[in-house]
Protein backbone atom coordinates (compact mmCIF):
# COMPACT_ATOMS: atom_id res chain seq x y z
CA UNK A 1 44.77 7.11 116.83
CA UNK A 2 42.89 4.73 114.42
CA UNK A 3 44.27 3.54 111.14
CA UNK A 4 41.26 5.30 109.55
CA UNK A 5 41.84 8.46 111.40
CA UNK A 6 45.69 8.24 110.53
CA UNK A 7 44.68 8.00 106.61
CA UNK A 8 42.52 11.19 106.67
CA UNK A 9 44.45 13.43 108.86
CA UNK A 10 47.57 12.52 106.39
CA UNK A 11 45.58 12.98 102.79
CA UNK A 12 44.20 16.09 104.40
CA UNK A 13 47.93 17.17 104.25
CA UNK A 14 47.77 16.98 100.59
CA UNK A 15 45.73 20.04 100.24
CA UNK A 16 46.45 23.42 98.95
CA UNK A 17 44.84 26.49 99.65
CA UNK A 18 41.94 26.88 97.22
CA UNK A 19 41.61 23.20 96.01
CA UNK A 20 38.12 22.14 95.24
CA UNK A 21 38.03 18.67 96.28
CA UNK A 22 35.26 16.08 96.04
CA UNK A 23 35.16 13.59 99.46
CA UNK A 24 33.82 9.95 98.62
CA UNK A 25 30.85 8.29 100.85
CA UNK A 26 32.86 6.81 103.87
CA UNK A 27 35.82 6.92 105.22
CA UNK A 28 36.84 10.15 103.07
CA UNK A 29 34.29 12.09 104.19
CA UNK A 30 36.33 12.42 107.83
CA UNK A 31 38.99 14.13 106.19
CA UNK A 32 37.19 17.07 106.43
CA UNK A 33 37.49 17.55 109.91
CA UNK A 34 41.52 17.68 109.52
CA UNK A 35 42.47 20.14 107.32
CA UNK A 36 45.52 22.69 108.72
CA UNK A 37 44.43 25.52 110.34
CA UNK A 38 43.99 28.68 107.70
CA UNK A 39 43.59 26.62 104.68
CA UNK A 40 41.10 27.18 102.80
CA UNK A 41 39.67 24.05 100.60
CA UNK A 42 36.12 24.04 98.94
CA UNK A 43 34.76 20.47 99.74
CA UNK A 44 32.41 19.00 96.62
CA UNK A 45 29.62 17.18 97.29
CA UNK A 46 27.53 15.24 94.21
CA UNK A 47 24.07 15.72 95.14
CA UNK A 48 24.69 19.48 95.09
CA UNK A 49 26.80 21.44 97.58
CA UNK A 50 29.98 23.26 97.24
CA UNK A 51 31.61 24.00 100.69
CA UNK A 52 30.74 21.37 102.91
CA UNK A 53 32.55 21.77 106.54
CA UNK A 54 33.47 19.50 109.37
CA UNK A 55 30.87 16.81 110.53
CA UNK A 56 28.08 18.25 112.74
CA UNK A 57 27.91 17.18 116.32
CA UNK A 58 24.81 15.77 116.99
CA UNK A 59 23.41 19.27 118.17
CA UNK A 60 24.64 20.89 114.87
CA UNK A 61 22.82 17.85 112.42
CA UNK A 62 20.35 18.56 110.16
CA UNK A 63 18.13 16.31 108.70
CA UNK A 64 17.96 18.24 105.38
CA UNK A 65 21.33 19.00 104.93
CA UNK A 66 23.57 15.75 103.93
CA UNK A 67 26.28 14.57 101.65
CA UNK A 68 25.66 12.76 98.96
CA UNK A 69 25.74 9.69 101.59
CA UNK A 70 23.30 10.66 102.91
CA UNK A 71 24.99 11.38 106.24
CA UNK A 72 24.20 14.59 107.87
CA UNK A 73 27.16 17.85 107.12
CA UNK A 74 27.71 21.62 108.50
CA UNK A 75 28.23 24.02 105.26
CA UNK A 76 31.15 26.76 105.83
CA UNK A 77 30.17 30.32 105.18
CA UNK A 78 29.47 31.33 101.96
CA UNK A 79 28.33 27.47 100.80
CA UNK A 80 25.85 26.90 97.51
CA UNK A 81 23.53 24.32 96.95
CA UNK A 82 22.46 23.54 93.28
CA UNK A 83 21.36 20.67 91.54
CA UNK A 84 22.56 17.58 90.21
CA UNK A 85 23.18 18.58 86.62
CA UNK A 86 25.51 21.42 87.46
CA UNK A 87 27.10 19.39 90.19
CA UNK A 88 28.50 16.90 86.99
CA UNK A 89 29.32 19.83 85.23
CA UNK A 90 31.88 20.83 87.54
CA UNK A 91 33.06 16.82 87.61
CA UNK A 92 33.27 16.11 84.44
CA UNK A 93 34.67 20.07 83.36
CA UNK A 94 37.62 19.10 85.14
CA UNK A 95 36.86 21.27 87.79
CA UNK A 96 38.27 19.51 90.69
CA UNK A 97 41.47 19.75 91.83
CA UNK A 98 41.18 16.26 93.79
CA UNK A 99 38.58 13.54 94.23
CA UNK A 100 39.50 11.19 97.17
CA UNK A 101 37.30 7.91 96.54
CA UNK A 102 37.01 4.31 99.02
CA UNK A 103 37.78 1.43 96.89
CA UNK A 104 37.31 -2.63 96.99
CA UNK A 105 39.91 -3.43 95.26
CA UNK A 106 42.77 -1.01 92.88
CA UNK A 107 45.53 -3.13 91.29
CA UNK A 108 49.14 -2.30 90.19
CA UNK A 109 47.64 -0.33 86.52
CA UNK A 110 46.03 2.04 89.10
CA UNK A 111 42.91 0.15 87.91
CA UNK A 112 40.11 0.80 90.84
CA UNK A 113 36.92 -1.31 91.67
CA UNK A 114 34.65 0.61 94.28
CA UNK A 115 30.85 0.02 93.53
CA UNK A 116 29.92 -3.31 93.37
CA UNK A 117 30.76 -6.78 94.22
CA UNK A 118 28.86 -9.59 92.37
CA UNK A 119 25.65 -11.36 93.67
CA UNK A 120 25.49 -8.08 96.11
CA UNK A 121 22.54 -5.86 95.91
CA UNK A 122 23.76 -2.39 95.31
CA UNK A 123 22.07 0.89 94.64
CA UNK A 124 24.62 1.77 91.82
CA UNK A 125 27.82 3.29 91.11
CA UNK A 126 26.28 6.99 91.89
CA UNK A 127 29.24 9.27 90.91
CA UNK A 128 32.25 7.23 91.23
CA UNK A 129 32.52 6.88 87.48
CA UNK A 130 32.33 10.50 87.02
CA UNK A 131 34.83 11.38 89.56
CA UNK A 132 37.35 9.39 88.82
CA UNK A 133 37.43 10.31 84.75
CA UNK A 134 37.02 13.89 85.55
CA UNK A 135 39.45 14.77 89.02
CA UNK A 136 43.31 16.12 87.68
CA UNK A 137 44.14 13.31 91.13
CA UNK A 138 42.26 10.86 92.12
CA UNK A 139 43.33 9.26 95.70
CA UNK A 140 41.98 6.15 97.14
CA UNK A 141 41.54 5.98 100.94
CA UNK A 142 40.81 2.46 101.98
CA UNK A 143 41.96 -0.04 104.84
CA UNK A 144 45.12 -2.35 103.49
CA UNK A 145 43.13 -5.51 103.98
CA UNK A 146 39.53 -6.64 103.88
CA UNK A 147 38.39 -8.04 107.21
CA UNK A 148 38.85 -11.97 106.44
CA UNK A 149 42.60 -10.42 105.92
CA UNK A 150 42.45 -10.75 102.32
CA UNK A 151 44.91 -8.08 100.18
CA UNK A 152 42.39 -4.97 98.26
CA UNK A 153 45.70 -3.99 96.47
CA UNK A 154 46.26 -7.04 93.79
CA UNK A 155 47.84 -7.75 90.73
CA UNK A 156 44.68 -7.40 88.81
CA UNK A 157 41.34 -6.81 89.82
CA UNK A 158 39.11 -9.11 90.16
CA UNK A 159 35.21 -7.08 90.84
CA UNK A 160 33.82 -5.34 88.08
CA UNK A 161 35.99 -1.75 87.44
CA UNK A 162 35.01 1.72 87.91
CA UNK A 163 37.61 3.49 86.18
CA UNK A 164 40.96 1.56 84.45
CA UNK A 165 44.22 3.36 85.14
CA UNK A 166 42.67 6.32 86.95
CA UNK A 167 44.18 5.98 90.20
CA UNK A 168 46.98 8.21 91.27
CA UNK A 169 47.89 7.58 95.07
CA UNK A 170 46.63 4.56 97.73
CA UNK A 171 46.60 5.52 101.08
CA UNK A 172 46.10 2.42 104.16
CA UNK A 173 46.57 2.73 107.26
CA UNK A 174 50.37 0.75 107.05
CA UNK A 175 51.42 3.38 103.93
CA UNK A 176 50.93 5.52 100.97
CA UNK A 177 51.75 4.12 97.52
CA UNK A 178 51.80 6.20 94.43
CA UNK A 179 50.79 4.44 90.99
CA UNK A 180 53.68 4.75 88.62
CA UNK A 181 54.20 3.50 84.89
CA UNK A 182 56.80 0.90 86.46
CA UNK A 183 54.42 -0.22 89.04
CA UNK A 184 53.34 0.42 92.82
CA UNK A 185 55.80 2.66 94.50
CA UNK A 186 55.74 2.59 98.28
CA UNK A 187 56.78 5.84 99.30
CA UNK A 188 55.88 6.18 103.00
CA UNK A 189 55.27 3.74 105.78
CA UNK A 190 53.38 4.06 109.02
CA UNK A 191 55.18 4.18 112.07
CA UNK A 192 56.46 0.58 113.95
CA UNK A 193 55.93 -0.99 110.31
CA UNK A 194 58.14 -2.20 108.07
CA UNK A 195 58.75 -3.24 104.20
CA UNK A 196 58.72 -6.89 104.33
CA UNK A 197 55.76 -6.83 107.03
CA UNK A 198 53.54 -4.55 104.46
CA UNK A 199 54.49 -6.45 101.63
CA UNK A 200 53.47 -9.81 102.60
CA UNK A 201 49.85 -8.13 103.28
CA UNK A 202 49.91 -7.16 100.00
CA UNK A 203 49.59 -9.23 96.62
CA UNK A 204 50.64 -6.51 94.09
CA UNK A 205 54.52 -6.41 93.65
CA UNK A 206 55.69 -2.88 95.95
CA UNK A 207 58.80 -1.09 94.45
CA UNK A 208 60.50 0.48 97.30
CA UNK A 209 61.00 4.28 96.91
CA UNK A 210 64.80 5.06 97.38
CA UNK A 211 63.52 8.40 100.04
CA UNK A 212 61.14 5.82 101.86
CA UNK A 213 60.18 7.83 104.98
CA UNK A 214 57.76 7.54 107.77
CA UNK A 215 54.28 8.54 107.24
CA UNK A 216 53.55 11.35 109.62
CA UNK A 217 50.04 13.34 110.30
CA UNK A 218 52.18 16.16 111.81
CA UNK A 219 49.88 19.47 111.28
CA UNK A 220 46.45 17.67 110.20
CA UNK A 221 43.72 20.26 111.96
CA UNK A 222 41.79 18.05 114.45
């Protein structure tokens, strides 16, 4: 299992039956193909469809129906498509049970930066804004560490912010931290990892949770 794969099959875990949840470009969008068998969850999409399914296989894809990634999606029975204005209605009506956003950077005031880094041409921060003032939780899904190794959960962060002190829960591939008033509480660890090893990949101060358990994926649909 990948450390991507282990991150959506647990936050798909986190679902209830009936949530309307909004999947971010990226690695969120795979947690779609993991929720538990008989749940029913109504998957948001920004440019204008309620009830996205699974990804397609390639036989399945079509060209004219994709997330608001642009990468090609199956709609579940009973699916609507609409257009951009109502799709921001239900965002920023408080209509979403969940958004689950990628991120750059989120820091220990649950601050998150997740649409542009400096000097970078970018196409802009889409709905990112939106989703993260308007979701009642607001879960970032992102690997621990950026590729040259460097920490994406700081003290302070340093790109330019999306949202300040919107973040709720951070889920890596090494653990799942929850954003509390006192700080970052580290509340579940992969397996074969430990405390001191995810700490020293991460610059933010963790405060260990006294029911620390293991992170499991136990019941994820695949």
């Amino acid at each position: 299992m990948t450390g991507k794969e282990r991150i959506a099959r647990r936050i798909a875990l986190e679902f209830k039956d009936g949530f309307y949840v909004n999947l971010g470009i990226g690695l969120p969008t795979m947690i779609a193909a993991y929720i538990p068998a008989g749940m029913n969850v109504m998957f948001q999409s920004e440019n204008g469809m309620l009830g996205v399914g699974p990804p397609p296989t390639d036989e399945q894809a079509d060209p004219d129906l994709i997330n608001a990634g642009k990468q090609p999606v199956t709609g579940l029975p009973g699916c609507s498509f609409f257009g951009s204005e109502e799709s921001f209605a239900m965002i920023r009506g408080g209509h979403m049970d969940m958004s689950v956003l990628g991120a750059m950077q989120v820091d220990e005031r649950g601050n998150l930066a997740n649409w542009t880094i400096p000097g970078k041409m970018v196409k802009g921060m889409g709905g990112a804004m939106d989703l993260v003032a308007g979701a009642r939780r607001v879960i970032v899904a992102m690997e621990h560490q950026t590729k040259d190794g460097a920490s994406r959960i700081l003290k302070e962060c340093t790109l330019p912010l999306t949202g300040k002190s919107v973040v709720h829960d951070i889920v890596t591939e090494l653990c799942w931290i929850q954003v509390k008033p006192e700080g970052l509480v580290l509340t579940e660890i992969a397996e074969g990892m430990d405390v001191v090893e995810i700490q020293a990949r991460t610059e933010a101060r963790l405060i260990v949770a006294p029911a620390l358990r293991v992170m499991t994926v136990d019941g994820a649909g695949s």
